[in-house]
Protein backbone atom coordinates (compact mmCIF):
# COMPACT_ATOMS: atom_id res chain seq x y z
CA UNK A 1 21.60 -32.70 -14.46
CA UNK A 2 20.57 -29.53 -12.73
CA UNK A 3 22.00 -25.98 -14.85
CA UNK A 4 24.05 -23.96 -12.58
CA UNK A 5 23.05 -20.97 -11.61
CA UNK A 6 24.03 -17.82 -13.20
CA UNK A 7 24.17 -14.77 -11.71
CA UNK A 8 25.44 -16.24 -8.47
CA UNK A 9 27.05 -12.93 -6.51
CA UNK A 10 25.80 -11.17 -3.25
CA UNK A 11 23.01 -9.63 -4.53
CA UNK A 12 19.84 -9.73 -2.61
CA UNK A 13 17.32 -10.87 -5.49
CA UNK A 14 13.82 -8.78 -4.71
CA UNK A 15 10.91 -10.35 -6.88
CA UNK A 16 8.43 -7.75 -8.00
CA UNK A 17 9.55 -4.51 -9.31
CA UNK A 18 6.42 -2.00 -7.65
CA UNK A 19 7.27 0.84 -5.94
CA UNK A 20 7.81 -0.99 -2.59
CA UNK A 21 10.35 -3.39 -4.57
CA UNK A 22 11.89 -0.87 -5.82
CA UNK A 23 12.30 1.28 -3.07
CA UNK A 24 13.74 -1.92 -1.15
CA UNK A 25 15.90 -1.85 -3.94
CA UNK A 26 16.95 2.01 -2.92
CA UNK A 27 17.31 1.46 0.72
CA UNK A 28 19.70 -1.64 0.33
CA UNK A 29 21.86 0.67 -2.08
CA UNK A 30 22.13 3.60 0.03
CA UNK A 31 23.29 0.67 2.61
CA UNK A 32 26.11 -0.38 0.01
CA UNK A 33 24.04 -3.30 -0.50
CA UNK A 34 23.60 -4.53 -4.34
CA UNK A 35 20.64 -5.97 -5.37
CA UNK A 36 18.62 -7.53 -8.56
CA UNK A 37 14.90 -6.76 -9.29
CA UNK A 38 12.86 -9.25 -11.34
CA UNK A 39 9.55 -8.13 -12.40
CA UNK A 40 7.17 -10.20 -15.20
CA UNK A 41 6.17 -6.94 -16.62
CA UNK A 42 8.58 -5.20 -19.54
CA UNK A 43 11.16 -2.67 -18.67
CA UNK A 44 9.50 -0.36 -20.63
CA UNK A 45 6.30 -0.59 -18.70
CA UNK A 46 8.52 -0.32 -15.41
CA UNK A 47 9.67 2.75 -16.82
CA UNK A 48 6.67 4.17 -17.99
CA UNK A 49 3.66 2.73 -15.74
CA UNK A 50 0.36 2.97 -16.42
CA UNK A 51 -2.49 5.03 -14.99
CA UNK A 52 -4.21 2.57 -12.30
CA UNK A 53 -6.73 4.96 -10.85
CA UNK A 54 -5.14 4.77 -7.49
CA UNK A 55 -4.26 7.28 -5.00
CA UNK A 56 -2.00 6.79 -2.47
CA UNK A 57 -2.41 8.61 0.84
CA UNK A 58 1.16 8.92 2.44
CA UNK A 59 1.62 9.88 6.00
CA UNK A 60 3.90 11.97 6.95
CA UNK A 61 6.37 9.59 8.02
CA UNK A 62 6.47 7.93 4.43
CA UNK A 63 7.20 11.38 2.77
CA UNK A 64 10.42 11.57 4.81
CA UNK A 65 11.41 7.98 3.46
CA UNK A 66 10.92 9.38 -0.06
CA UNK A 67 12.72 12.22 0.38
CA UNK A 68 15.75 10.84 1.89
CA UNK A 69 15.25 8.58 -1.23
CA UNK A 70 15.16 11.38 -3.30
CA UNK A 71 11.77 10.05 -4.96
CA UNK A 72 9.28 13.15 -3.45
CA UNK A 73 11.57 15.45 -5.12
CA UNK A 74 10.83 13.57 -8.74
CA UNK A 75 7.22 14.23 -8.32
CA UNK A 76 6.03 17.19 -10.44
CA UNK A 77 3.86 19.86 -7.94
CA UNK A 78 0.84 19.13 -9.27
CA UNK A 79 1.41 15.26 -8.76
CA UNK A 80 1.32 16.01 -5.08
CA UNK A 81 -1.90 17.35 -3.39
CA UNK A 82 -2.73 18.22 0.54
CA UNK A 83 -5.13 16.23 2.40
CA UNK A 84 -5.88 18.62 5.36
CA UNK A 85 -8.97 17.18 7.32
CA UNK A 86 -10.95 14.03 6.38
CA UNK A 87 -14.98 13.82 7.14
CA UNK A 88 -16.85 11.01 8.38
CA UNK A 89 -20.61 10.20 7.34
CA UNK A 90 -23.03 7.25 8.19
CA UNK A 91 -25.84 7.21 6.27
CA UNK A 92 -27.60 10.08 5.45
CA UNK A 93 -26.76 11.69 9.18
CA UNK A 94 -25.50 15.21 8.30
CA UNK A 95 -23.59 15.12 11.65
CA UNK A 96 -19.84 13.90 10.60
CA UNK A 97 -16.31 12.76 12.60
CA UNK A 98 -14.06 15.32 11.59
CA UNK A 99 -10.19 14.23 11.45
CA UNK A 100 -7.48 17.10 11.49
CA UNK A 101 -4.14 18.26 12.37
CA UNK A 102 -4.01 21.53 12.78
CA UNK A 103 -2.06 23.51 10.16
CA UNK A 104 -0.50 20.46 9.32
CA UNK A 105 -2.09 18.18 6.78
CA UNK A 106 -2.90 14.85 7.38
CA UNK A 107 -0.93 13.59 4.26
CA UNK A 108 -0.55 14.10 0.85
CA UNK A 109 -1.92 11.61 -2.12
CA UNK A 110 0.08 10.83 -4.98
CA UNK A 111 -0.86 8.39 -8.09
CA UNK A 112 0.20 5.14 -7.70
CA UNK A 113 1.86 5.33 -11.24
CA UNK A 114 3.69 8.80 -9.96
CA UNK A 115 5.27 6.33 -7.00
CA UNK A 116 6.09 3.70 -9.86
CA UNK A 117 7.94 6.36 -12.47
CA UNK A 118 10.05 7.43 -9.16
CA UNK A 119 10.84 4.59 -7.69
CA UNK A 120 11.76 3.21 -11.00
CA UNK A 121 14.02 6.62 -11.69
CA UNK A 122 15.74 6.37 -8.60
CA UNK A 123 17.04 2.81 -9.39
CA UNK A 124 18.17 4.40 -12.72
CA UNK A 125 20.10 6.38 -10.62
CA UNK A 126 21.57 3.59 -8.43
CA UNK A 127 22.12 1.65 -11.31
CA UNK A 128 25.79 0.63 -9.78
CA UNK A 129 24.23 -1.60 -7.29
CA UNK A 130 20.60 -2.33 -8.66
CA UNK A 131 19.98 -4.19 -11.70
CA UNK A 132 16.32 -4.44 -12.87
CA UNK A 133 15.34 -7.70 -15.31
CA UNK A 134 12.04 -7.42 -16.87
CA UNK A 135 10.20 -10.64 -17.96
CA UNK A 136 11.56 -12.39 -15.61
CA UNK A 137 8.82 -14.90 -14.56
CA UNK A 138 10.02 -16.91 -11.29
CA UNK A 139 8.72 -20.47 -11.59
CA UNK A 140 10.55 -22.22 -8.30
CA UNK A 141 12.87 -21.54 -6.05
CA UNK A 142 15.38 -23.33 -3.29
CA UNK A 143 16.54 -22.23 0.13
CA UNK A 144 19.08 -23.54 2.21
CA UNK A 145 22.27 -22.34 4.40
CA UNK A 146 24.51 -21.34 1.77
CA UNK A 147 21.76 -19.25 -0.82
CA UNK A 148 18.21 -18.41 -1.95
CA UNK A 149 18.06 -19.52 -5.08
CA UNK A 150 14.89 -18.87 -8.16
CA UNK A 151 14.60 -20.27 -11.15
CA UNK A 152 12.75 -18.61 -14.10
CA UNK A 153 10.31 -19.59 -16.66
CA UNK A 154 13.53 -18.77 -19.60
CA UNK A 155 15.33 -22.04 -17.76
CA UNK A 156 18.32 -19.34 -16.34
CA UNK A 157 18.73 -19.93 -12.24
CA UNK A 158 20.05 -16.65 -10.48
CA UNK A 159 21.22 -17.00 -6.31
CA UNK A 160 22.05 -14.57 -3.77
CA UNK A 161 22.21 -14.59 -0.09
CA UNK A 162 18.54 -13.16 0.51
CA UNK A 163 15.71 -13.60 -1.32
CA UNK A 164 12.77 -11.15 -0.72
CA UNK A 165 9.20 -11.37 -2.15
CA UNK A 166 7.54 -8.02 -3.01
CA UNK A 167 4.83 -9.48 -5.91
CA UNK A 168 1.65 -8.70 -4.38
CA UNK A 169 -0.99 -9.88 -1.63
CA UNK A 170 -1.26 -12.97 -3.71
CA UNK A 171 2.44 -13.59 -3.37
CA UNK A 172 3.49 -16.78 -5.78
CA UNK A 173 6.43 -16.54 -3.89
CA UNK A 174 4.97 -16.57 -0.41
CA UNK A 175 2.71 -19.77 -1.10
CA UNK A 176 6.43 -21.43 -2.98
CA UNK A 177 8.24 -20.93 0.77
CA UNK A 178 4.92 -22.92 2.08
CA UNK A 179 3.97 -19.77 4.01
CA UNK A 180 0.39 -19.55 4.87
CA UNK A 181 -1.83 -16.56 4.73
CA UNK A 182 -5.09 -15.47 6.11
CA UNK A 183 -6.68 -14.25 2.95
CA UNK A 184 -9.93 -12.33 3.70
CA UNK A 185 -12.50 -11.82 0.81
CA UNK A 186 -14.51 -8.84 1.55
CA UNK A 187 -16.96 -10.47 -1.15
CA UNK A 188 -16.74 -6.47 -2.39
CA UNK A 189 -14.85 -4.84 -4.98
CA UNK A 190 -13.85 -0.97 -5.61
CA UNK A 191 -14.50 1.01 -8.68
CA UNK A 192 -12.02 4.34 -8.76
CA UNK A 193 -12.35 7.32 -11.08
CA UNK A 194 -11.22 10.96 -11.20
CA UNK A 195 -14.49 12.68 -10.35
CA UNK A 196 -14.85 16.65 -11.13
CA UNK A 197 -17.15 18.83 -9.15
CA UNK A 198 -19.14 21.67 -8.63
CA UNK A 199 -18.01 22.54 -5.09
CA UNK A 200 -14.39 23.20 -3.82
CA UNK A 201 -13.51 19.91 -1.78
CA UNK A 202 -11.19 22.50 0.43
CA UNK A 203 -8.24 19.65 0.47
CA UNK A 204 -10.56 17.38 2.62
CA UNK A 205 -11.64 13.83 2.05
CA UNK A 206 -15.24 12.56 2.85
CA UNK A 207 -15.83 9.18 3.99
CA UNK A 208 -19.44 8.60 3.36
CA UNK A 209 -21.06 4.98 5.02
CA UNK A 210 -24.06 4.37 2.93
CA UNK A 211 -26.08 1.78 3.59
CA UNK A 212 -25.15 -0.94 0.86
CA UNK A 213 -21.78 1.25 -0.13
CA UNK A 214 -19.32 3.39 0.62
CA UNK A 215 -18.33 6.55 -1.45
CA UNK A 216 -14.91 7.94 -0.57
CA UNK A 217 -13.97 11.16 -2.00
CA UNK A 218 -9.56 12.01 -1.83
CA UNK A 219 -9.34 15.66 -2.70
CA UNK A 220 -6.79 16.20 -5.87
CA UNK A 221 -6.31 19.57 -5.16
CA UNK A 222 -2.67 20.18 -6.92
CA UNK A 223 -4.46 19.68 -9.65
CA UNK A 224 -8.16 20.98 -9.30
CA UNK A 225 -10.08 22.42 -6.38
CA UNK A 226 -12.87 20.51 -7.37
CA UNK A 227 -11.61 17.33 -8.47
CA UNK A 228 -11.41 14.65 -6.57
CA UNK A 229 -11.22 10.54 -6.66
CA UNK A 230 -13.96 8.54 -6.46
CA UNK A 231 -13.37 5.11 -4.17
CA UNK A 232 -16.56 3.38 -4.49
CA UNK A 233 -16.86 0.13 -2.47
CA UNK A 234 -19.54 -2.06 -3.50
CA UNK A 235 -20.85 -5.73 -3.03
CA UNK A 236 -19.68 -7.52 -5.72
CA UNK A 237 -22.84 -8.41 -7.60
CA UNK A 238 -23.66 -4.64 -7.91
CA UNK A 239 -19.78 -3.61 -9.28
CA UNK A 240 -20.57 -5.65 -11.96
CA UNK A 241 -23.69 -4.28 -13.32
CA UNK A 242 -22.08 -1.40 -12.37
CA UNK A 243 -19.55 -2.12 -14.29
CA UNK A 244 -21.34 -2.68 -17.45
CA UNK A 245 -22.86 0.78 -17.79
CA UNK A 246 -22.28 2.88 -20.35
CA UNK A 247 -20.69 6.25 -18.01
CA UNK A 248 -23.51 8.29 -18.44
CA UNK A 249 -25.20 5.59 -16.22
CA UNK A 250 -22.90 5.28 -14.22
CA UNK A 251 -22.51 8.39 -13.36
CA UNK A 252 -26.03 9.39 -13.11
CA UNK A 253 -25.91 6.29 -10.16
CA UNK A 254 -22.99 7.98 -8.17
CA UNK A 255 -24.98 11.53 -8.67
CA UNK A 256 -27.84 10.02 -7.09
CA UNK A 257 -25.88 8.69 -4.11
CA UNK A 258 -23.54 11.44 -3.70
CA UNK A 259 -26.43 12.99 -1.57
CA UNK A 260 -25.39 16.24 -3.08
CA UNK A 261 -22.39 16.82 -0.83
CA UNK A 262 -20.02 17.79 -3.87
CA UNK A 263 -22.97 19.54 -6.02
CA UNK A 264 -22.97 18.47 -9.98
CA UNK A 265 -20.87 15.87 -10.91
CA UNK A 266 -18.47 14.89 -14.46
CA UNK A 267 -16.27 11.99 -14.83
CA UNK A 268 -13.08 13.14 -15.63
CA UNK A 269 -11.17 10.15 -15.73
CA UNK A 270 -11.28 6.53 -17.01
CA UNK A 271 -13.42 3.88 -14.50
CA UNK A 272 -11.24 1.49 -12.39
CA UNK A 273 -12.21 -1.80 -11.02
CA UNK A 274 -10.22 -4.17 -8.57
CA UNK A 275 -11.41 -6.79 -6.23
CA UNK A 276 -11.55 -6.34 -2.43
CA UNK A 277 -9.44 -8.60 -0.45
CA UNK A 278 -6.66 -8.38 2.75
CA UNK A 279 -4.06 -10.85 3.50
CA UNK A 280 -1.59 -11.16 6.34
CA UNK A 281 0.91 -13.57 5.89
CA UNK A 282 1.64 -16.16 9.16
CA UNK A 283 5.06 -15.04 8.89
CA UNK A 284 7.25 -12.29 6.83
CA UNK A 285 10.78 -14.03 7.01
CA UNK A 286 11.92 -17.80 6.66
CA UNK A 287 15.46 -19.32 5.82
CA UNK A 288 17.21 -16.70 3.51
CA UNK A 289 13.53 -15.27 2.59
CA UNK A 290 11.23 -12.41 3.52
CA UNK A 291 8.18 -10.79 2.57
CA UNK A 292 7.59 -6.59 1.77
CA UNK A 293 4.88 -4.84 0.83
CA UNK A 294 1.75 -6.35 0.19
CA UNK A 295 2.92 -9.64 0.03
CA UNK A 296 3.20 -9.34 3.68
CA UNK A 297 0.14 -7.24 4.66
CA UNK A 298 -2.25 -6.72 2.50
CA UNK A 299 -4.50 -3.78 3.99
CA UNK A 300 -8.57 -2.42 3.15
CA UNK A 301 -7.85 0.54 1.58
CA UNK A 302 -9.89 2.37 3.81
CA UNK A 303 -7.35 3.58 6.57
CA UNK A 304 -4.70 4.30 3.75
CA UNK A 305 -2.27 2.34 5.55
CA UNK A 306 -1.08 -0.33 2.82
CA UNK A 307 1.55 1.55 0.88
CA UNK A 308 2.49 3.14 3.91
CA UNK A 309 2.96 -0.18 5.78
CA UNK A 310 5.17 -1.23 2.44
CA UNK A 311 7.45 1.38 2.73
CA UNK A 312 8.22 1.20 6.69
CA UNK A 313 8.38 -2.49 6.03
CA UNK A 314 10.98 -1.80 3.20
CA UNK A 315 12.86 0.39 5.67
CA UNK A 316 13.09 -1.83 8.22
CA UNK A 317 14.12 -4.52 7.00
CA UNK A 318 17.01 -1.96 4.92
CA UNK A 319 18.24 -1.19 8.19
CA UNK A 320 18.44 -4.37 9.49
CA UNK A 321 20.61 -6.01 7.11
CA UNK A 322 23.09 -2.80 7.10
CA UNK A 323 23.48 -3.18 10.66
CA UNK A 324 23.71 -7.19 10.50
CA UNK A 325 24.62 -7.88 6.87
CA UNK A 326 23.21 -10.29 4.19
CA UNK A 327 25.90 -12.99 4.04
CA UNK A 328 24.11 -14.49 7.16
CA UNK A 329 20.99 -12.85 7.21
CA UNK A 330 19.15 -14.75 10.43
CA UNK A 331 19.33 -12.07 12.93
CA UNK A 332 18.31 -9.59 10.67
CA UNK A 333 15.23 -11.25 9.69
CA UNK A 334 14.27 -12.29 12.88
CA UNK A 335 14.47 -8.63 13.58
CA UNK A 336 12.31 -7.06 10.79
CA UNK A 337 9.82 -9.57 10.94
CA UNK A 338 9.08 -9.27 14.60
CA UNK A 339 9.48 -5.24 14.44
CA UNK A 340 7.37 -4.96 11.20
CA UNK A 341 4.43 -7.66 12.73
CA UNK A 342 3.94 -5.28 15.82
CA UNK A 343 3.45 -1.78 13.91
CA UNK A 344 0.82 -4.03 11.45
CA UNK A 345 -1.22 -6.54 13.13
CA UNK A 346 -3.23 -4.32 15.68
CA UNK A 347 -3.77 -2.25 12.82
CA UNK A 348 -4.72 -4.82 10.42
CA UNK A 349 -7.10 -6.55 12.66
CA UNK A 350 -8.34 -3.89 13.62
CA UNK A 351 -9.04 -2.25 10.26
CA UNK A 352 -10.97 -4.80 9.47
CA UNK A 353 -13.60 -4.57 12.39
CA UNK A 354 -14.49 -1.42 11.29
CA UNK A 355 -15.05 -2.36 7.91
CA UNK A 356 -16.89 -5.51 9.06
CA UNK A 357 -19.61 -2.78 11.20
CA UNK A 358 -19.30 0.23 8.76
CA UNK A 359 -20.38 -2.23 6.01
CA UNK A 360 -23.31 -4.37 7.90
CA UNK A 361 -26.70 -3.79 7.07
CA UNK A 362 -28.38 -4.98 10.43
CA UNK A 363 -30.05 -3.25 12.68
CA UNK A 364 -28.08 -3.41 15.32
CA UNK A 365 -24.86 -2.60 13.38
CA UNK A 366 -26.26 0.64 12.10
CA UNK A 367 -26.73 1.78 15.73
CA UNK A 368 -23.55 0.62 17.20
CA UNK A 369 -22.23 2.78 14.31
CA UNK A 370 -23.78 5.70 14.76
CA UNK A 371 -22.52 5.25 18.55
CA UNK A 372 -19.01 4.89 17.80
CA UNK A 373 -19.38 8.35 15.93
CA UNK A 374 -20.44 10.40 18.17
CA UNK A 375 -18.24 9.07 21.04
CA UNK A 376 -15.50 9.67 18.73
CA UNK A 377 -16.31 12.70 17.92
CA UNK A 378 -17.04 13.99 21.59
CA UNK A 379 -13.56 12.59 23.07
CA UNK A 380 -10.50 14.31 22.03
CA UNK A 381 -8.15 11.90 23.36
CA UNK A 382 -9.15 9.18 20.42
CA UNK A 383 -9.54 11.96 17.71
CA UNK A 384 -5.89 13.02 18.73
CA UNK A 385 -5.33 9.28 18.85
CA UNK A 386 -6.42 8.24 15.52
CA UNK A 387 -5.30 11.50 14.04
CA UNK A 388 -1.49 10.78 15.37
CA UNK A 389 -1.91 7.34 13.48
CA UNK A 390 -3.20 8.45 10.41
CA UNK A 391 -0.36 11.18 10.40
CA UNK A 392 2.34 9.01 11.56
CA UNK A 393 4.56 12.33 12.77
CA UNK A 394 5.85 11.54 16.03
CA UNK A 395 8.69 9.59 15.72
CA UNK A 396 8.61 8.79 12.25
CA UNK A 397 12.46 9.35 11.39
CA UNK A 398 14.36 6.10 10.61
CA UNK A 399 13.69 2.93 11.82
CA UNK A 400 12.33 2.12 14.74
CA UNK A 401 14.97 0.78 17.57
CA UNK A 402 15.99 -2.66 16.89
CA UNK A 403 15.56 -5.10 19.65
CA UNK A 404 18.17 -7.86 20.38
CA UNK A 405 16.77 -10.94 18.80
CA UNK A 406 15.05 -13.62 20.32
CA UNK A 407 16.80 -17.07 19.76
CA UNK A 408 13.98 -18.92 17.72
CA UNK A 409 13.64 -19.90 14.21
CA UNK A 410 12.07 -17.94 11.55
């Protein structure tokens, strides 16, 4: 005989308790909506996450989400550091794309574990209508009219009206609802480390298109003006003999590459490693279901648009079930998931074009990149163009404007 389920109320049950989760969580309490966030990991390790090596580059656009969250006030100053141009090599050219905004800055990174502690504080905070679970392992689930329902590896069942999947571009919940994904392997992966310097990085990022690699230098100047993060994208064969070295190796390898751009080097920082793969789902909503975050679009770090796409996802779709409500939730999916797959695809796609020619070793790719460089650089229009997107100001605040729904299924 099947258990009942517990916990059956009108909270929207969000699976995965990262800081896109979390922030869900946020948005859908300063909505009046209640919510509980499962998560596999401890609540202690929620609480207190660990160093990951990432930096997050947030546009302009997602600072305002945090604020009005009250998250970007928990960071500490020196958690929070300026990115005010960004540089763009290939090869060994000296000639470079520059990228700025005028006084402005382009964005600001913050440590992935600084978004975690926040996000994580600011459902302390909201601790009325969020309740967090920790080792809470989600082994099926069960959607129909009346619920969305999960049950968990403990044997308890939990149901709400909305179920919403926020665990990741490999998304055990995503392939459970039988939604497909276009997973791209990159056959690369990226080793990160805090990097210290003998030159000032002057709050700009360097982009540098080696041939074999890429070396991507984020500027942590709250903390340093010459420190900085290493993003080093390599095939995968080489990131693990890479991996393997002893650091004095390895650094002596990324000296050697660095074409002396940054002057003498000194790891500062434990060495990172993570394998290089996008996803975009087929769809982000079904029956009483959707998909955030990266379990929805999984971006190449590259253009620094994944957590950014997380959080406008998470906004969205907050917005949508205010103005609609979760006890039938239909319209408002139908509206998130078409708003939130026209600000991502074009981007997504084409994201990975230019990681598909910046990356090629052929002849002919090498020239057609060195083309699109200088034609970028000599027409304003797409600087401004690309410069706009990477900024996300212009009418970043709130949601975009919700369009009547189409009458079609999920």
């Amino acid at each position: 005989m099947m258990s009942k389920p517990c916990g059956a109320n009108n909270s929207v049950l969000i699976v995965g308790a990262g800081p896109v989760g979390l922030s869900l969580a946020c948005l859908l309490a300063d909505a009046g909506i209640p919510s509980r966030v499962l998560d596999v990991k401890p609540l202690a390790a929620l609480a207190d996450p660990a160093e990951d090596g990432r930096e997050i580059a947030l546009t302009q656009r997602s600072i305002a989400i945090l604020q009005r969250l009250g998250a970007w006030q928990e960071l500490a100053p020196e958690e929070k550091s300026p990115l005010r141009r960004a540089r763009v090599f290939n090869g060994r050219q000296t000639a470079s794309l520059l990228f700025e905004a005028g006084d402005a800055a382009l964005g600001t990174l913050v440590s992935n574990d600084a978004l975690r502690r926040v996000a994580h504080a600011g459902a302390l905070r909201r601790s009325a209508l969020i309740a967090l679970q920790g080792e809470a392992c989600v082994t099926a689930m069960a959607l129909d009219g009346m619920a969305a329902t999960v049950s968990l590896a403990d044997g308890r069942r939990l149901q709400g009206p909305l179920l919403v999947a926020a665990d990741s571009r490999f998304s055990t919940l995503r392939r459970l609802a039988g939604i497909p994904c276009e997973l791209l392997d990159f056959g690369r992966s990226v080793q990160l480390a805090r990097i210290a310097h003998q030159r000032p990085h002057q709050d700009q990022a360097l982009e540098c298109f080696h041939h074999g690699h890429t070396m991507a230098w984020l500027p942590l100047g709250s903390r340093s003006p010459c420190l900085s993060s290493l993003v080093l994208t390599l095939p995968a064969d080489l990131a693990e003999t890479l991996r393997g070295w002893e650091d004095s190796r390895w650094l002596d390898w990324v000296q050697t590459h660095a074409q002396d751009r940054l002057g003498n080097l000194r790891l500062a920082g434990p060495r990172h490693q993570y394998p290089l793969v996008a996803s975009y789902a087929r769809r982000f909503a079904a029956l009483r279901f959707a998909l955030v975050g990266d379990a929805a679009v999984g971006m190449h770090p590259v253009t620094a648009h994944g957590y950014n796409f997380g959080l406008y996802g998470a906004e969205r779709l907050a917005e949508a079930l205010r103005r609609e409500g979760v006890a039938e939730p239909a319209a408002a999916l139908e509206r998130y998931a078409d708003g939130h797959r026209r600000e991502t695809r074009l981007i997504y796609q084409g994201t990975n074009a230019v990681v598909r020619l910046f990356t090629a070793e052929a002849m002919p790719a090498r020239l057609l990149r060195r083309g699109v460089l200088d034609i970028a650089q000599h027409l304003p229009p797409l600087k401004q163009l690309i410069t706009a997107r990477l900024t996300e100001r212009a009418g970043f605040i709130g949601a975009q404007p919700l369009k009547k729904p189409r009458s079609r299924s999920l």
